[in-house]
Protein backbone atom coordinates (compact mmCIF):
# COMPACT_ATOMS: atom_id res chain seq x y z
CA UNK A 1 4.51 31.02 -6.64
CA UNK A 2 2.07 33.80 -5.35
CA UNK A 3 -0.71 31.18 -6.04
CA UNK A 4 1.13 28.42 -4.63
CA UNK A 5 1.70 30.05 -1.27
CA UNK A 6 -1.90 31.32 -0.68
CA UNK A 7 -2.82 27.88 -1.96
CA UNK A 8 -1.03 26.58 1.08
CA UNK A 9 -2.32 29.33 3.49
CA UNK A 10 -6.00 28.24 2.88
CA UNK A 11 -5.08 24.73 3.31
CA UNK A 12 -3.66 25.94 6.59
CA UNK A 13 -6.54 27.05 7.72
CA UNK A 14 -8.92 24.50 6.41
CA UNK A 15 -6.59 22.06 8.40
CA UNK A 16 -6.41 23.68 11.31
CA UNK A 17 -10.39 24.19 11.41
CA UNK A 18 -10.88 20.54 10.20
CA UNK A 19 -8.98 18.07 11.50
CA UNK A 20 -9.75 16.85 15.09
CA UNK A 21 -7.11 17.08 18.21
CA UNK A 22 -7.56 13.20 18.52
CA UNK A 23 -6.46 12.33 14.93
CA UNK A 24 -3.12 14.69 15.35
CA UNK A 25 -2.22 11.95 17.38
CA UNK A 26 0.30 9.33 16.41
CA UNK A 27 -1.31 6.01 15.81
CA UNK A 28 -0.87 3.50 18.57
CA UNK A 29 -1.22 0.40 16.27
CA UNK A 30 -2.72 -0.83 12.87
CA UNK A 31 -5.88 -1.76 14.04
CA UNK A 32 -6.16 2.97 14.35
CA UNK A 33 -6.03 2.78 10.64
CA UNK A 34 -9.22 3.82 8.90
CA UNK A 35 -9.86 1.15 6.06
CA UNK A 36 -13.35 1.95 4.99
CA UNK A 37 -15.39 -0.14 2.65
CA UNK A 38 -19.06 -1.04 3.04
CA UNK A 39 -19.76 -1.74 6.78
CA UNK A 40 -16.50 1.03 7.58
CA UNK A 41 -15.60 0.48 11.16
CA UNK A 42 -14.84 3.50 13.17
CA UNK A 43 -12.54 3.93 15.65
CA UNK A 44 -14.00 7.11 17.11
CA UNK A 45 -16.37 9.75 16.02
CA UNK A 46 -13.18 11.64 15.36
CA UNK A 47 -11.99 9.36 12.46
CA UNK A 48 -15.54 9.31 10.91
CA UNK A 49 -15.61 12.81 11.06
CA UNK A 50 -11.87 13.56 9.66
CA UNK A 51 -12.77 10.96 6.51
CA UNK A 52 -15.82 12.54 5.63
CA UNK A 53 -14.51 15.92 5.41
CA UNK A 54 -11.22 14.89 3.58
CA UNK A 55 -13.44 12.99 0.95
CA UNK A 56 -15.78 15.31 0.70
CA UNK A 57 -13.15 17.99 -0.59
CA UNK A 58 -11.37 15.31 -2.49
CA UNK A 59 -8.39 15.48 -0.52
CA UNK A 60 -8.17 11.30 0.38
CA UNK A 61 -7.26 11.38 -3.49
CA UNK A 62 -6.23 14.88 -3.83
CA UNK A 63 -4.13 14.36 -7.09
CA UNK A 64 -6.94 12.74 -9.00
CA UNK A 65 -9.45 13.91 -11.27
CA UNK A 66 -12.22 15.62 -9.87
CA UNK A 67 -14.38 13.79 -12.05
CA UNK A 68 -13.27 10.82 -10.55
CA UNK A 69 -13.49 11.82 -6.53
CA UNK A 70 -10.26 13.69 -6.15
CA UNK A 71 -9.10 17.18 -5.27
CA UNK A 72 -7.52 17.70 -8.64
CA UNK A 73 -4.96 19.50 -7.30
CA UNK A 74 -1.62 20.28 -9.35
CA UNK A 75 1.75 18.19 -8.17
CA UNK A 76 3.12 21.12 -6.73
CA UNK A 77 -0.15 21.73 -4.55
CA UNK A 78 -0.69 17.78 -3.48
CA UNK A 79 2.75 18.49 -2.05
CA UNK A 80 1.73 21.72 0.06
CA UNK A 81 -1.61 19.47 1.27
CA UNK A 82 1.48 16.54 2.60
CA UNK A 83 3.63 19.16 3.90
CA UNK A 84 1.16 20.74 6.21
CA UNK A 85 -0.64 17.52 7.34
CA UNK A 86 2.92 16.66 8.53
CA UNK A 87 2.69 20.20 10.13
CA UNK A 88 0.01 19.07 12.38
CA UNK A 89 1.14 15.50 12.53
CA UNK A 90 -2.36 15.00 10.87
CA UNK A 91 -3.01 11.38 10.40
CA UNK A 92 -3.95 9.99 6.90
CA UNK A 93 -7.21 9.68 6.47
CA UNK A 94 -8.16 6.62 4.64
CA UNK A 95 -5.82 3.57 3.91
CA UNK A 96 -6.76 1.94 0.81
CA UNK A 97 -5.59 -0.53 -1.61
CA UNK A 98 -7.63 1.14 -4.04
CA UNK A 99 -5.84 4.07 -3.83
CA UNK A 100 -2.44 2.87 -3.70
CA UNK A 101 -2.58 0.30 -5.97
CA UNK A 102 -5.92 -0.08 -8.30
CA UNK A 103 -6.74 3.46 -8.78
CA UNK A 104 -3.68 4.41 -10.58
CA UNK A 105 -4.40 1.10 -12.76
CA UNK A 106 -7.97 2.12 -13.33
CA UNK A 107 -7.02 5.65 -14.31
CA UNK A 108 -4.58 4.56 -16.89
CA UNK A 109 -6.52 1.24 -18.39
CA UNK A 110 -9.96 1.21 -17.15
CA UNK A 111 -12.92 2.43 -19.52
CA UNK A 112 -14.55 5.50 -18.89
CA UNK A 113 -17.68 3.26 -17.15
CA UNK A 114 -14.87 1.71 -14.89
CA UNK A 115 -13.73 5.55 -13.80
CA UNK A 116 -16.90 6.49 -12.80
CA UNK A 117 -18.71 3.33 -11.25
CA UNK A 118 -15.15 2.60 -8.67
CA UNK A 119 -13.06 5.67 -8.63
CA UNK A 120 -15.42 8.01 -6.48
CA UNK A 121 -16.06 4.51 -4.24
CA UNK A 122 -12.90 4.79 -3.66
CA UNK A 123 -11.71 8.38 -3.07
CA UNK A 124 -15.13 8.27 -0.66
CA UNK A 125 -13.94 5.05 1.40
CA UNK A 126 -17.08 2.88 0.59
CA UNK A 127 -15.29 -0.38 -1.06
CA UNK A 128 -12.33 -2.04 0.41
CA UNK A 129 -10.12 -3.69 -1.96
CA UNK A 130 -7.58 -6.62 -1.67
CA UNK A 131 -5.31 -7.79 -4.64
CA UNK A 132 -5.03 -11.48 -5.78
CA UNK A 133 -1.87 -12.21 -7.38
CA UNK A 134 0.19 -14.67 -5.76
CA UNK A 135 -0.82 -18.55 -6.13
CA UNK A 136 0.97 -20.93 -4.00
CA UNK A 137 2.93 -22.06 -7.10
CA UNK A 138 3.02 -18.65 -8.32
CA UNK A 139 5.32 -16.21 -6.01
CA UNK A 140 8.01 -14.26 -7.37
CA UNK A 141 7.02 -15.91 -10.40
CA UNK A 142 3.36 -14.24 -10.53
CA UNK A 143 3.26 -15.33 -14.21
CA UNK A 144 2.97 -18.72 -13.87
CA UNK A 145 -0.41 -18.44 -12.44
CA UNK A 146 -3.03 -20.95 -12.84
CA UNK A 147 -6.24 -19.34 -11.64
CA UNK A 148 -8.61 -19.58 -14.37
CA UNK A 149 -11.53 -17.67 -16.35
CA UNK A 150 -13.48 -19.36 -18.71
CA UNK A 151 -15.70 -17.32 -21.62
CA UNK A 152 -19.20 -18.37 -20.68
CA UNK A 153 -21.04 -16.35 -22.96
CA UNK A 154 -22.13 -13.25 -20.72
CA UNK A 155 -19.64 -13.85 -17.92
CA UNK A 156 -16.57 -15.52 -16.65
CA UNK A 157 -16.53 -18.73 -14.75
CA UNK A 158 -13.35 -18.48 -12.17
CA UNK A 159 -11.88 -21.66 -10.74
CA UNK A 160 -8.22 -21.35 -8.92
CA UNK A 161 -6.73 -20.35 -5.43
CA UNK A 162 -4.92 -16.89 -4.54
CA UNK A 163 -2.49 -16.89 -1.22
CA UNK A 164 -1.10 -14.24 1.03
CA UNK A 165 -4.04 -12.14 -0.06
CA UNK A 166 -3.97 -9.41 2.56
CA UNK A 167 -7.40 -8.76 4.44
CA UNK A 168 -9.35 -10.60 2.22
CA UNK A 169 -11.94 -12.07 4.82
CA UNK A 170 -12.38 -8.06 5.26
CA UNK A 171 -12.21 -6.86 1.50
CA UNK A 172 -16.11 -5.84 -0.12
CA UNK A 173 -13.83 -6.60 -3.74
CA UNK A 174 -10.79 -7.90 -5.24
CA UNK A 175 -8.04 -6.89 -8.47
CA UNK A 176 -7.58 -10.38 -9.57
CA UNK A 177 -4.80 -11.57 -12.06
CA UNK A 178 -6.24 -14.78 -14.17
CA UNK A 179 -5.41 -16.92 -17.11
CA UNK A 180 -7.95 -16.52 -19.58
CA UNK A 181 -5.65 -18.65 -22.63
CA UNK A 182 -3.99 -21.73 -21.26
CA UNK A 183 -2.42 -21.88 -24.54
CA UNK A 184 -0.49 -18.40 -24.60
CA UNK A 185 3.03 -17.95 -23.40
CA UNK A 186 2.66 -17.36 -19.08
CA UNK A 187 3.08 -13.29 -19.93
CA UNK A 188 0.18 -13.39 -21.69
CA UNK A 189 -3.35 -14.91 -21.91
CA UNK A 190 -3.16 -13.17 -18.69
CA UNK A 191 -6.26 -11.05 -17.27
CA UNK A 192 -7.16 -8.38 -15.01
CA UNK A 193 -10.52 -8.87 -13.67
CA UNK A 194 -12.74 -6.77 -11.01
CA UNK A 195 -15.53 -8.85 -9.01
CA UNK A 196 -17.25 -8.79 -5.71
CA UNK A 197 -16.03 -10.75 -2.65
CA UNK A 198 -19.38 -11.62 -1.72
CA UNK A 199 -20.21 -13.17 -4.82
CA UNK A 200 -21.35 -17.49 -4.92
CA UNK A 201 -17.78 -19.08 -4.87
CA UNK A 202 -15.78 -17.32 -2.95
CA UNK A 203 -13.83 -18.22 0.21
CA UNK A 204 -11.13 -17.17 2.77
CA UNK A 205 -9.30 -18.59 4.90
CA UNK A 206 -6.47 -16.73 7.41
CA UNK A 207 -2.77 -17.27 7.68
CA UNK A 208 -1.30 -17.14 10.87
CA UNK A 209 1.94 -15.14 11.01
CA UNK A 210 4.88 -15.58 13.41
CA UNK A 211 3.89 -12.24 14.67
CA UNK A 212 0.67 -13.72 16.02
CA UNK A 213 -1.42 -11.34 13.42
CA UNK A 214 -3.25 -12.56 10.60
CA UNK A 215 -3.54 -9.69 8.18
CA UNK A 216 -2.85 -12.29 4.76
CA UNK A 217 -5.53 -15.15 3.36
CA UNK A 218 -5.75 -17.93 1.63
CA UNK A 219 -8.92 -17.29 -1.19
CA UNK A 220 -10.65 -19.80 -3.23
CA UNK A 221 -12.56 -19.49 -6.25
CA UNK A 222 -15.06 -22.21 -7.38
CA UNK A 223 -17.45 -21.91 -10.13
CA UNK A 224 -17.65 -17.84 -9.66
CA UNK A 225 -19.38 -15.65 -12.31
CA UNK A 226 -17.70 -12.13 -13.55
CA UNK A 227 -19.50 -10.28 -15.72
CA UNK A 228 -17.90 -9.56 -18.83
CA UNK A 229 -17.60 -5.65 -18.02
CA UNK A 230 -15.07 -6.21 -15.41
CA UNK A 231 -11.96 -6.71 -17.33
CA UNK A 232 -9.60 -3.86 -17.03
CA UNK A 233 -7.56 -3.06 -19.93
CA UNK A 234 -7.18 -5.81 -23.04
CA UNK A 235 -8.47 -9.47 -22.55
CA UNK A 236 -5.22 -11.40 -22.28
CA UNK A 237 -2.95 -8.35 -21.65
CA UNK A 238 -3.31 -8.14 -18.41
CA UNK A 239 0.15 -8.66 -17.38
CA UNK A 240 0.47 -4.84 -18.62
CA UNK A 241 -1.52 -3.55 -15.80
CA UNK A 242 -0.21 -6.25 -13.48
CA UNK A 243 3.03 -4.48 -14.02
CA UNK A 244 2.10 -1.27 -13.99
CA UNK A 245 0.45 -1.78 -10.60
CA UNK A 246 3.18 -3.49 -9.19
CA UNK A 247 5.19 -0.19 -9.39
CA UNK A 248 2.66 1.75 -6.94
CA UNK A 249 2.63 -1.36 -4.92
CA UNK A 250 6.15 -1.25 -4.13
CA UNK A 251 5.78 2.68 -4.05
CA UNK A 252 3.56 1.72 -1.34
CA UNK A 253 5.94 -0.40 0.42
CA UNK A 254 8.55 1.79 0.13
CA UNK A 255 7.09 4.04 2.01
CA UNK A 256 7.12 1.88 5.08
CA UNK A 257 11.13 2.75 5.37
CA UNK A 258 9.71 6.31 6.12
CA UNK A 259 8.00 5.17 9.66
CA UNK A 260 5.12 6.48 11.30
CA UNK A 261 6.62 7.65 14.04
CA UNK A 262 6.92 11.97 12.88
CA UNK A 263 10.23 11.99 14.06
CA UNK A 264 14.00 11.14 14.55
CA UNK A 265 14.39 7.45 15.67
CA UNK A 266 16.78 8.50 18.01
CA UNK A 267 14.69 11.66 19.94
CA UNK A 268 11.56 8.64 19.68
CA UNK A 269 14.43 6.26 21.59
CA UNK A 270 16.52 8.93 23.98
CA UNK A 271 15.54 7.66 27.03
CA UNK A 272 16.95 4.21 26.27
CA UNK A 273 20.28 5.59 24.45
CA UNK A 274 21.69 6.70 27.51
CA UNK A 275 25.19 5.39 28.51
CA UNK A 276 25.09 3.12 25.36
CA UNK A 277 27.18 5.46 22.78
CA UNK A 278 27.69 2.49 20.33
CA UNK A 279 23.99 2.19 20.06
CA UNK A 280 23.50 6.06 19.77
CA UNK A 281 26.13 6.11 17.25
CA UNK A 282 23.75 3.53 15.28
CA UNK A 283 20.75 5.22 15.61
CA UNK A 284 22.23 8.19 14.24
CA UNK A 285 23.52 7.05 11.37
CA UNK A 286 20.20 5.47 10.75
CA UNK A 287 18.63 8.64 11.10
CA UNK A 288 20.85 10.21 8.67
CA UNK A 289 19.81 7.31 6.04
CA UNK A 290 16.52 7.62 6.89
CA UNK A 291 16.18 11.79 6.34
CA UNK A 292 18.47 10.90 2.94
CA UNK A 293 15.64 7.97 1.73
CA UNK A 294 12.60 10.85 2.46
CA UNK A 295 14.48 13.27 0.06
CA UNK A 296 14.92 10.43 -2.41
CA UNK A 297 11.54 9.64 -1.80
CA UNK A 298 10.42 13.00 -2.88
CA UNK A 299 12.12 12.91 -5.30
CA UNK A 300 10.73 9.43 -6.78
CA UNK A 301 7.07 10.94 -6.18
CA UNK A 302 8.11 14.28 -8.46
CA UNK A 303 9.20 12.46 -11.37
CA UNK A 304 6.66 9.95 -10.88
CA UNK A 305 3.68 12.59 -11.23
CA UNK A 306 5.62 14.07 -13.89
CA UNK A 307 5.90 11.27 -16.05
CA UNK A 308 9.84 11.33 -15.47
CA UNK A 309 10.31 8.17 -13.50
CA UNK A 310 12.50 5.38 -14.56
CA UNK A 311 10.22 2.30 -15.03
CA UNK A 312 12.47 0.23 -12.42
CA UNK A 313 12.64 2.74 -10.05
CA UNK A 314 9.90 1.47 -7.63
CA UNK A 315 12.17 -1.64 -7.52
CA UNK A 316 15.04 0.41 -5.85
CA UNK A 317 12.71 2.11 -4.01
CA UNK A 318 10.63 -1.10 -2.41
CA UNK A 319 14.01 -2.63 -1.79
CA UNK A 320 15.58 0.56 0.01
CA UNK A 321 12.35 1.21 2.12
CA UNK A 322 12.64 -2.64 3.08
CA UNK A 323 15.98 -2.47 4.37
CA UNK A 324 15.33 0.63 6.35
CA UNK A 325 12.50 -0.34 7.53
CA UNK A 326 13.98 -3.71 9.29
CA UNK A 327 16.68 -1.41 10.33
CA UNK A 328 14.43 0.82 12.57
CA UNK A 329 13.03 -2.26 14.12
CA UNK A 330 15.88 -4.08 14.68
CA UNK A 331 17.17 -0.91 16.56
CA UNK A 332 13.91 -0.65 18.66
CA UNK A 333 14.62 -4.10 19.66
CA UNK A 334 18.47 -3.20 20.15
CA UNK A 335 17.29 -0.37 22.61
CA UNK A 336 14.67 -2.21 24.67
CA UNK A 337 17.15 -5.32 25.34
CA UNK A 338 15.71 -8.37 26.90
CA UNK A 339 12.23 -6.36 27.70
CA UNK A 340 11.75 -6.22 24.00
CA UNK A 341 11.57 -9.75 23.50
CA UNK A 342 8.13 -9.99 26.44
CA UNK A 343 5.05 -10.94 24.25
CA UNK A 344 2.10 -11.18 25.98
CA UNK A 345 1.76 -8.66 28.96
CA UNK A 346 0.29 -4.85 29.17
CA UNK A 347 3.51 -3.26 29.99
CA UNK A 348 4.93 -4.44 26.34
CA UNK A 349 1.23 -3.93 24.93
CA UNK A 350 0.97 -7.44 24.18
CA UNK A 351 4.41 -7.54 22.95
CA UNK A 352 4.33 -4.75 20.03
CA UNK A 353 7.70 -4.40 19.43
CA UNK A 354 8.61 -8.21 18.87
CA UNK A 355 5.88 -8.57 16.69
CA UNK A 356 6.33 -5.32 14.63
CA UNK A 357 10.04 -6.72 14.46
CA UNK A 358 9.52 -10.00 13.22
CA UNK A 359 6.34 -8.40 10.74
CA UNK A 360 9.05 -6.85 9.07
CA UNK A 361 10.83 -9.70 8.18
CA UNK A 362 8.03 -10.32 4.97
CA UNK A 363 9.10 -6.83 3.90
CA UNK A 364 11.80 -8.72 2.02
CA UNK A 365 9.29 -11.19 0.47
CA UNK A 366 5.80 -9.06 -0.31
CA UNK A 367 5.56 -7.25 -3.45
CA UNK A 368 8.39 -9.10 -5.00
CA UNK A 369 11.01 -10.78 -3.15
CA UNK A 370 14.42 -8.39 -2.73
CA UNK A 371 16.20 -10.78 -4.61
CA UNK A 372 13.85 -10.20 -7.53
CA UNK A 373 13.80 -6.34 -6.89
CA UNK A 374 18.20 -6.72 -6.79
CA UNK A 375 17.94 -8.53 -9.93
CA UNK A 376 15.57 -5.96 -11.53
CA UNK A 377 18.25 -3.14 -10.49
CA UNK A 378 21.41 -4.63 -12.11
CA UNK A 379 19.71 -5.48 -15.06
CA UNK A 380 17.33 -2.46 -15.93
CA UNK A 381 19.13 0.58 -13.92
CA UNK A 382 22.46 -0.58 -13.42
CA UNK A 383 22.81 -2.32 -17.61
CA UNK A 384 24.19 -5.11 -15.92
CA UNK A 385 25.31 -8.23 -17.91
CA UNK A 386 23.28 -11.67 -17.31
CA UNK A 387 24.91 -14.28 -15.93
């Protein structure tokens, strides 16, 4: 405990030294977010600055390896490092697919080559990732995909289409699920390959949302060479990482339930609640689920790191953060009445609550519809019979 506590002392005042007044800020939109990758784009000096130094002392990744580009700090000390960056209302460094999603794959199933050549990429924030699952035939039911990789000797040869692949006209590389035996059952013959968005072959092509952003892709595939190298985990077995992935994706989305906002919906709405005690009463009782969710969520991330985790518990998780995440929004939208609904002019900021409303509505369809994540629950948590 001794160790623990001066642990979070220096990380106090390493904080406090380190992080810039300008990214202790709340962010006023996505387009703040520091993604990285090869040509990183910067929103200030002040964000360059705060990733270098967080990467630099591992702390982007601070539960991984050191070997690897993390802090390799305990559980109990990642924790301290969250608890006072929430202190400070420090922003997170460096958004990444790679670490949310491939990095715990890579650390499970990649080779020791793998570990080393992406890993400290990635804990740096020099390659952007984007993850090609879904086919248009292929949604909820990712394992009827039909992208393709054919054994060409020295390399793979991939012909298919990927959809809803999120920033892929701005990814430097893509985790990409293929069928590599036609022949197999759809669970397996199933890959996990690792190539280069700018290789011969490759295409994107946004989708416009009902928001008005395009964050999700159409990608094409024709005639693209792999090397053989870049196969994570078994040929033909990779619906085992697929899986195991899919539980820090919806980890991930979970987390969205949480907000951004570093506070009580209803001190964040105060202003607007006044003389509407219905609407106060709502917000309240959302706040009350939401503070209850970031304990459970805690919780989750505990046994998680500990190994303790039910294997279905990201399911509850993605579908609880879902609903409370549409909740917050549809309560914004509640308190701002028939301003809420203005889209284009700078006193709404070119409508941002309408479209951060209606975003949410793909909560209940990315990373596995709800219905699949409600079906998941009775079945696997709840021992459910089948219909």
């Amino acid at each position: 405990m001794a160790d623990l506590e001066a642990f979070r002392a220096e990380t106090r005042s390493w904080l406090e030294a380190n992080c810039p007044p300008e990214m202790r800020e709340p962010m006023k939109s996505e387009e703040d977010a520091c993604w990285g990758g090869r040509n990183p784009v910067f929103k200030s000096e002040a964000q360059r600055q705060w990733m270098k130094r967080m990467a630099e002392r591992g702390w982007t990744v601070p539960d991984w390896p050191r070997d690897y580009g993390g802090g390799g700090l305990s559980p109990a000390e990642t924790k301290v490092l969250r608890q006072e960056m929430a202190r400070i209302n420090a922003r997170n460094p460096l958004y990444s697919f790679g670490i949310s999603m491939l990095g715990p794959a890579l650390l499970k199933y990649g080779t020791e080559a793998q570990k080393k050549r992406f890993l400290p990429e990635i804990a740096r924030g020099e390659i952007r990732w984007c993850q090609g699952y879904s086919e248009p035939n292929a949604g909820s039911d990712l394992a009827s995909l039909q992208t393709k990789a054919e054994d060409n000797g020295d390399h793979w040869l991939v012909n298919g289409q990927k959809v809803w692949t999120s920033y892929a006209d701005k990814a430097d590389w893509i985790f990409c699920l293929v069928r590599t035996d036609s022949q197999a059952p759809k669970h397996k013959g199933i890959s996990f390959l690792l190539f280069d968005m700018a290789s011969p072959g490759v295409s994107t092509k946004p989708i416009l949302l009902i928001s008005g952003y395009s964050p999700f892709c159409e990608t094409f595939f024709d005639d693209v060479k792999v090397p053989k190298d870049q196969v994570v985990g078994e040929v033909n077995k990779g619906w085992d990482v697929a899986k195991y992935l899919l539980g820090h994706e919806r980890e991930m989305i979970s987390g969205m339930g949480l907000g951004g906002t570093g506070g009580s919906l209803g001190t964040a709405l105060k202003e607007r609640l006044e003389g509407d005690p219905i609407l106060r009463a709502d917000v309240a009782r959302f706040d009350v689920d939401a503070m209850a969710f970031k304990a459970m969520s805690e919780k989750f991330i505990d046994e998680l790191k500990a190994g303790q985790a039910h294997p279905a518990q990201p399911s509850m998780m993605k579908y609880a953060g879902t609903e409370l995440n549409k909740a917050r929004h549809e309560l914004v939208m509640a308190a701002g009445g028939a301003d809420a609904l203005e889209w284009e002019s700078e006193l709404s900021r070119g409508g941002k609550a309408a479209r951060e409303w209606l975003r949410t509505k793909a909560n209940s369809i990315e990373g596995g519809t709800s219905e699949i994540q409600l079906g998941i629950i009775a079945k696997r948590i709840l021992d459910l019979p089948g219909a």
